[in-house]
PDB file of N, CA and C in Angstrom:
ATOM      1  N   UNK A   1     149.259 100.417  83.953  1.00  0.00           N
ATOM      2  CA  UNK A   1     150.076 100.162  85.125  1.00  0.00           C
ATOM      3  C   UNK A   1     151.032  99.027  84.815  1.00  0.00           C
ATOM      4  N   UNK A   2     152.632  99.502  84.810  1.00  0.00           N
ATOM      5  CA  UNK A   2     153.411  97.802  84.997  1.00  0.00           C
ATOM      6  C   UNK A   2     153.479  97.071  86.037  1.00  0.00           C
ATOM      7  N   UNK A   3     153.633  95.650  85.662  1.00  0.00           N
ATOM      8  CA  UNK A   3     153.497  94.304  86.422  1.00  0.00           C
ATOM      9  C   UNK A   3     154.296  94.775  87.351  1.00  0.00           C
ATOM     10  N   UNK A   4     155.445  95.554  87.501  1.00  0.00           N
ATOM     11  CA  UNK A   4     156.283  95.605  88.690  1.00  0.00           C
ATOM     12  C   UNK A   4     155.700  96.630  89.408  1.00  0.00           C
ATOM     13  N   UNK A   5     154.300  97.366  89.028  1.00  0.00           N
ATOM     14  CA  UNK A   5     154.181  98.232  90.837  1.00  0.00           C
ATOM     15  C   UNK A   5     152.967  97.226  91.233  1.00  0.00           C
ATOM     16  N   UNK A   6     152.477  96.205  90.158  1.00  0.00           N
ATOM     17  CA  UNK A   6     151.099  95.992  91.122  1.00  0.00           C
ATOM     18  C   UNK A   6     151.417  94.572  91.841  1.00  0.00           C
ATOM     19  N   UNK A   7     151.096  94.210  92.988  1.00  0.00           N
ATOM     20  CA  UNK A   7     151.239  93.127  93.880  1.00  0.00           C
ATOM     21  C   UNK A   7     149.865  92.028  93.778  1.00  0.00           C
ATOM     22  N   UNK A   8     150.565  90.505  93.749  1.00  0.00           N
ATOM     23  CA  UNK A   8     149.448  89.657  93.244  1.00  0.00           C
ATOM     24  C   UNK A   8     149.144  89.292  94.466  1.00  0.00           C
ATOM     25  N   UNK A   9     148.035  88.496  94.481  1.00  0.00           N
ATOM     26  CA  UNK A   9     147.836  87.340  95.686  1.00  0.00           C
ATOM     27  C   UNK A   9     147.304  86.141  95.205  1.00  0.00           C
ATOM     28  N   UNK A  10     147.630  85.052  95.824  1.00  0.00           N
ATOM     29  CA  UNK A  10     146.803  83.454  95.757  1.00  0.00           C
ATOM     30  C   UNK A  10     145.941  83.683  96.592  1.00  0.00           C
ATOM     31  N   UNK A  11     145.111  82.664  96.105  1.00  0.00           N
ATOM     32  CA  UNK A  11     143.871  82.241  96.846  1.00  0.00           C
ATOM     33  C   UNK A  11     144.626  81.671  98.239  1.00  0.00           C
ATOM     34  N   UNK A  12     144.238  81.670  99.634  1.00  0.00           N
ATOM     35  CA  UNK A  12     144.508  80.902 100.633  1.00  0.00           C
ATOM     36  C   UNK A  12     143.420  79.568 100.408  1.00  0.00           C
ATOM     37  N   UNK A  13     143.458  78.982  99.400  1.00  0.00           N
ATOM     38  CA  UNK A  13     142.383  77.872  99.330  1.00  0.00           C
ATOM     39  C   UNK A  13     143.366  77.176  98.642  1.00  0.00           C
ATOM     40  N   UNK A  14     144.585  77.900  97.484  1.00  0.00           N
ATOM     41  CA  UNK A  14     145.351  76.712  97.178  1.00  0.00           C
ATOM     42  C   UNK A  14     145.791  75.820  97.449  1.00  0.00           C
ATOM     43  N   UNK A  15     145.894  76.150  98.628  1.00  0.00           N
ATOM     44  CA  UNK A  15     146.943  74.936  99.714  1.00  0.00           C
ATOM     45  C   UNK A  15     148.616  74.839  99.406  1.00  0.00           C
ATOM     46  N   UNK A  16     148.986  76.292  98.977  1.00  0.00           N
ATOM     47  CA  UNK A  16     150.265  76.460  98.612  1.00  0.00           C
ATOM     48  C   UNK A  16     150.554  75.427  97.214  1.00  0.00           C
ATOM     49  N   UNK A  17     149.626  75.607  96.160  1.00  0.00           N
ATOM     50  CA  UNK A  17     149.593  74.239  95.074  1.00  0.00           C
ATOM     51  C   UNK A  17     150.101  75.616  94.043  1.00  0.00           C
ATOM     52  N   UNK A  18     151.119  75.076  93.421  1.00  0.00           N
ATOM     53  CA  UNK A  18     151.298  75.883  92.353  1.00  0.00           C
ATOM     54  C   UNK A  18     150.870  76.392  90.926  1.00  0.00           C
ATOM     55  N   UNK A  19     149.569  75.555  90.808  1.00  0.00           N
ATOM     56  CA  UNK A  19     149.043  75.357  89.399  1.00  0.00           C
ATOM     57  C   UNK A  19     147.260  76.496  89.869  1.00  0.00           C
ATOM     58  N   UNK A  20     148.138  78.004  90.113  1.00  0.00           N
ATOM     59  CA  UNK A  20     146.628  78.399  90.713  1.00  0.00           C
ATOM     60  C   UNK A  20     146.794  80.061  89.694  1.00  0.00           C
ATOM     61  N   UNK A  21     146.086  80.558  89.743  1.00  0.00           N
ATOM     62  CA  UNK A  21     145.803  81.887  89.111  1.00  0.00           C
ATOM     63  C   UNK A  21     145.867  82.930  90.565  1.00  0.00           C
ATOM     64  N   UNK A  22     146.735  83.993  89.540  1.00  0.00           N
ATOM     65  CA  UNK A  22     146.654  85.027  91.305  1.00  0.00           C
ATOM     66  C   UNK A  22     146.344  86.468  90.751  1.00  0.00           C
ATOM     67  N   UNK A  23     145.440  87.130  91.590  1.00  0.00           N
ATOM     68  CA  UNK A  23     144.734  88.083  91.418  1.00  0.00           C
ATOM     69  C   UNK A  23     145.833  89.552  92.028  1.00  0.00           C
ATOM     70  N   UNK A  24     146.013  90.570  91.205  1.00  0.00           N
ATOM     71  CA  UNK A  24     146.515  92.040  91.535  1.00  0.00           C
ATOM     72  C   UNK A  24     145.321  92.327  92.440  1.00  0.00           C
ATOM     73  N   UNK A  25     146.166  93.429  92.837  1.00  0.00           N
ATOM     74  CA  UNK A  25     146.082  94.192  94.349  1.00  0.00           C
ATOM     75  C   UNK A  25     144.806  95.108  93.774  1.00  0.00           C
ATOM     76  N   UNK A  26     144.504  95.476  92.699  1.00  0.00           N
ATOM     77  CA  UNK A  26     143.988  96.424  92.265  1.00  0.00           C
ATOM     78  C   UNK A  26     142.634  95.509  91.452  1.00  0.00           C
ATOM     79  N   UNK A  27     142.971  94.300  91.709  1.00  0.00           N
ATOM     80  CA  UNK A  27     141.613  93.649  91.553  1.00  0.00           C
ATOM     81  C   UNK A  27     141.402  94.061  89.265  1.00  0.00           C
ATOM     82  N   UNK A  28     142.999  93.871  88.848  1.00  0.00           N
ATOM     83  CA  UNK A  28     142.492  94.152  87.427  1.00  0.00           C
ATOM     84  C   UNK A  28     142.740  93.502  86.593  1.00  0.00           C
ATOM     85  N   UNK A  29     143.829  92.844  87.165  1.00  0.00           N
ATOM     86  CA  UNK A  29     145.008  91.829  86.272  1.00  0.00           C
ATOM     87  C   UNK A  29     144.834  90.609  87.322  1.00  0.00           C
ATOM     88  N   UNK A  30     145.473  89.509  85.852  1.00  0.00           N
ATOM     89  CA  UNK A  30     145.453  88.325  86.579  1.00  0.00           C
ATOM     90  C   UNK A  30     146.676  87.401  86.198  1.00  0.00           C
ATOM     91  N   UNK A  31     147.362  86.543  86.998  1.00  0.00           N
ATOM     92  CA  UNK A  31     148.719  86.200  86.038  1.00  0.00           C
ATOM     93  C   UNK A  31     148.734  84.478  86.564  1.00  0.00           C
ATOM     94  N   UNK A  32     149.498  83.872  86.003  1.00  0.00           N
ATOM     95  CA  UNK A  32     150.015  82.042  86.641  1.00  0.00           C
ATOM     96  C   UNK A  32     150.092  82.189  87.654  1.00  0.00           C
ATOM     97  N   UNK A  33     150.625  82.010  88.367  1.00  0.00           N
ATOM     98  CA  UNK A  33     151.322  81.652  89.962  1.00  0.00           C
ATOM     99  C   UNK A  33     152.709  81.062  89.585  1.00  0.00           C
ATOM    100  N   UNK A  34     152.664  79.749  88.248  1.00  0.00           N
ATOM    101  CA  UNK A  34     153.985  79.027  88.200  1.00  0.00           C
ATOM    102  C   UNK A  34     155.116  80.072  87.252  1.00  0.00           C
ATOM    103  N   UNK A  35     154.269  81.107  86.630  1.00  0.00           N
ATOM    104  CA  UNK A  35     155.336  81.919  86.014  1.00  0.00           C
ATOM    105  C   UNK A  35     155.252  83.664  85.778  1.00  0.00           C
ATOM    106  N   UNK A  36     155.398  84.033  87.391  1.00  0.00           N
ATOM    107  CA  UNK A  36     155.404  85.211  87.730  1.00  0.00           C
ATOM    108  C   UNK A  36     155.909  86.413  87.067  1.00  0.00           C
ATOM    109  N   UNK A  37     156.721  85.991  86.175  1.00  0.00           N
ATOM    110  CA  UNK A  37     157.255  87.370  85.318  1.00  0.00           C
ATOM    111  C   UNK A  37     156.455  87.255  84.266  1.00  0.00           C
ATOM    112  N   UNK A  38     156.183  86.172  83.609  1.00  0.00           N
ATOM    113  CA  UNK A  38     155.447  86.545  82.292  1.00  0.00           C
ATOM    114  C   UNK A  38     154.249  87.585  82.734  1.00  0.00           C
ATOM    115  N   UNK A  39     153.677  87.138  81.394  1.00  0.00           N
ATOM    116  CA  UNK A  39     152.306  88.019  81.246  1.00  0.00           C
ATOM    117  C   UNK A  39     150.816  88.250  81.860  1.00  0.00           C
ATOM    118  N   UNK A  40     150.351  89.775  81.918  1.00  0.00           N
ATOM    119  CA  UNK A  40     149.023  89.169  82.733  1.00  0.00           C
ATOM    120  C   UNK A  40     147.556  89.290  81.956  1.00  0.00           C
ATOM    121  N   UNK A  41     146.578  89.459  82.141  1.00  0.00           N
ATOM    122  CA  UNK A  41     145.385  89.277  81.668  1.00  0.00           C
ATOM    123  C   UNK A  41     145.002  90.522  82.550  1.00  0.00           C
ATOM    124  N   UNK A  42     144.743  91.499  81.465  1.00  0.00           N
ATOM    125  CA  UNK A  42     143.869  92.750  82.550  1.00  0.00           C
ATOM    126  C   UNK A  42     142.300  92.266  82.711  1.00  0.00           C
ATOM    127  N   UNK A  43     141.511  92.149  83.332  1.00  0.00           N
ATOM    128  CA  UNK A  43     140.161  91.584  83.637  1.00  0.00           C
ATOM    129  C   UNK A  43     138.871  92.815  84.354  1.00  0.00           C
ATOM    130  N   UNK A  44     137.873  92.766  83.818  1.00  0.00           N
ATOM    131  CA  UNK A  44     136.874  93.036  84.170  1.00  0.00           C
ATOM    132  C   UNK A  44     136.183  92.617  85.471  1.00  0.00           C
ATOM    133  N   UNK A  45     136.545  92.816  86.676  1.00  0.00           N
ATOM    134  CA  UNK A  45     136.290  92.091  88.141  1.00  0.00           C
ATOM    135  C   UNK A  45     134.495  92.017  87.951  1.00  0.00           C
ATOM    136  N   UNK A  46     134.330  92.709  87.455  1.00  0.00           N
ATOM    137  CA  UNK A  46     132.526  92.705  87.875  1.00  0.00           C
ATOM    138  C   UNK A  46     132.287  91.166  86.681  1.00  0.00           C
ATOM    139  N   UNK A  47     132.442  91.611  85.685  1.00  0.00           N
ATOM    140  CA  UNK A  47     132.220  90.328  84.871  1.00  0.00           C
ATOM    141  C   UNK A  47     132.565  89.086  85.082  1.00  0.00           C
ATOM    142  N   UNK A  48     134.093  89.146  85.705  1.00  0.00           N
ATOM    143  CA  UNK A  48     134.618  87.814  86.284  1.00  0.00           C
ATOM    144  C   UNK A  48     133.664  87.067  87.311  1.00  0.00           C
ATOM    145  N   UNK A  49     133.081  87.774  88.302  1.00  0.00           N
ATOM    146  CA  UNK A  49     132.626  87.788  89.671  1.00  0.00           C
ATOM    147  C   UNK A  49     131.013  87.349  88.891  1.00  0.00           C
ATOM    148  N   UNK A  50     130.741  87.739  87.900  1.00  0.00           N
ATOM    149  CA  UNK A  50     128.981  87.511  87.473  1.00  0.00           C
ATOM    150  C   UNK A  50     129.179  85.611  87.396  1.00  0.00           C
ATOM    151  N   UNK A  51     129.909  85.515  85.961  1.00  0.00           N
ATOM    152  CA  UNK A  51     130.733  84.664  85.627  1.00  0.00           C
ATOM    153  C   UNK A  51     130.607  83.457  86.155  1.00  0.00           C
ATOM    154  N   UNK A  52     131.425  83.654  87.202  1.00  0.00           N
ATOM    155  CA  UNK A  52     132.007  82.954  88.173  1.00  0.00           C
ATOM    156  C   UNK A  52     130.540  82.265  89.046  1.00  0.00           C
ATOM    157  N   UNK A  53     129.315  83.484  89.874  1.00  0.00           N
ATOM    158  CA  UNK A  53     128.434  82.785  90.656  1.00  0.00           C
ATOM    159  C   UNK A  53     127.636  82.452  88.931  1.00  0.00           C
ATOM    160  N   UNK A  54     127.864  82.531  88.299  1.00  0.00           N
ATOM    161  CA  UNK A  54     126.383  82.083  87.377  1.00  0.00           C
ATOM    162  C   UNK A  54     127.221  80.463  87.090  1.00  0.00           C
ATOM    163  N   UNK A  55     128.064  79.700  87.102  1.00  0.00           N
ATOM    164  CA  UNK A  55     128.784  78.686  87.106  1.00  0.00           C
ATOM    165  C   UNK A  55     128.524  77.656  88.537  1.00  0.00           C
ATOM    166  N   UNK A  56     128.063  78.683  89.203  1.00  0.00           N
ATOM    167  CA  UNK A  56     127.705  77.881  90.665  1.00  0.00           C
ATOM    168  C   UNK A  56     125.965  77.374  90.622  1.00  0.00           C
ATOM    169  N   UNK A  57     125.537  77.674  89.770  1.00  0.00           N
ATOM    170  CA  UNK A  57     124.068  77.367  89.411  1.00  0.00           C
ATOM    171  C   UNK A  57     124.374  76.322  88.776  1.00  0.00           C
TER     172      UNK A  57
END
């Protein structure tokens, strides 16, 4: 899929801070926030999401 059909989002926790990571619509890719055209990181959501609560331990 290209970067131009899929739509990102920020976290509403940034506080409109520009130094944040923003997640596709499709939950696959992941890109800057400060530099929207470059490149993204296609990602594994289940792995991210394991990841992520095993870091909260």
């Amino acid at each position: 899929m290209s970067q131009e059909r899929l739509r990102f989002k920020k976290s509403s926790r940034s506080g409109g801070n520009s130094n944040c990571v923003e997640v596709s619509h499709t939950r696959t890719h992941l890109r800057d926030s400060k530099n929207p055209t470059g490149p993204t990181l296609t990602i594994n959501t289940t792995a991210l999401i394991t990841f992520a609560k095993a870091q909260r331990d």
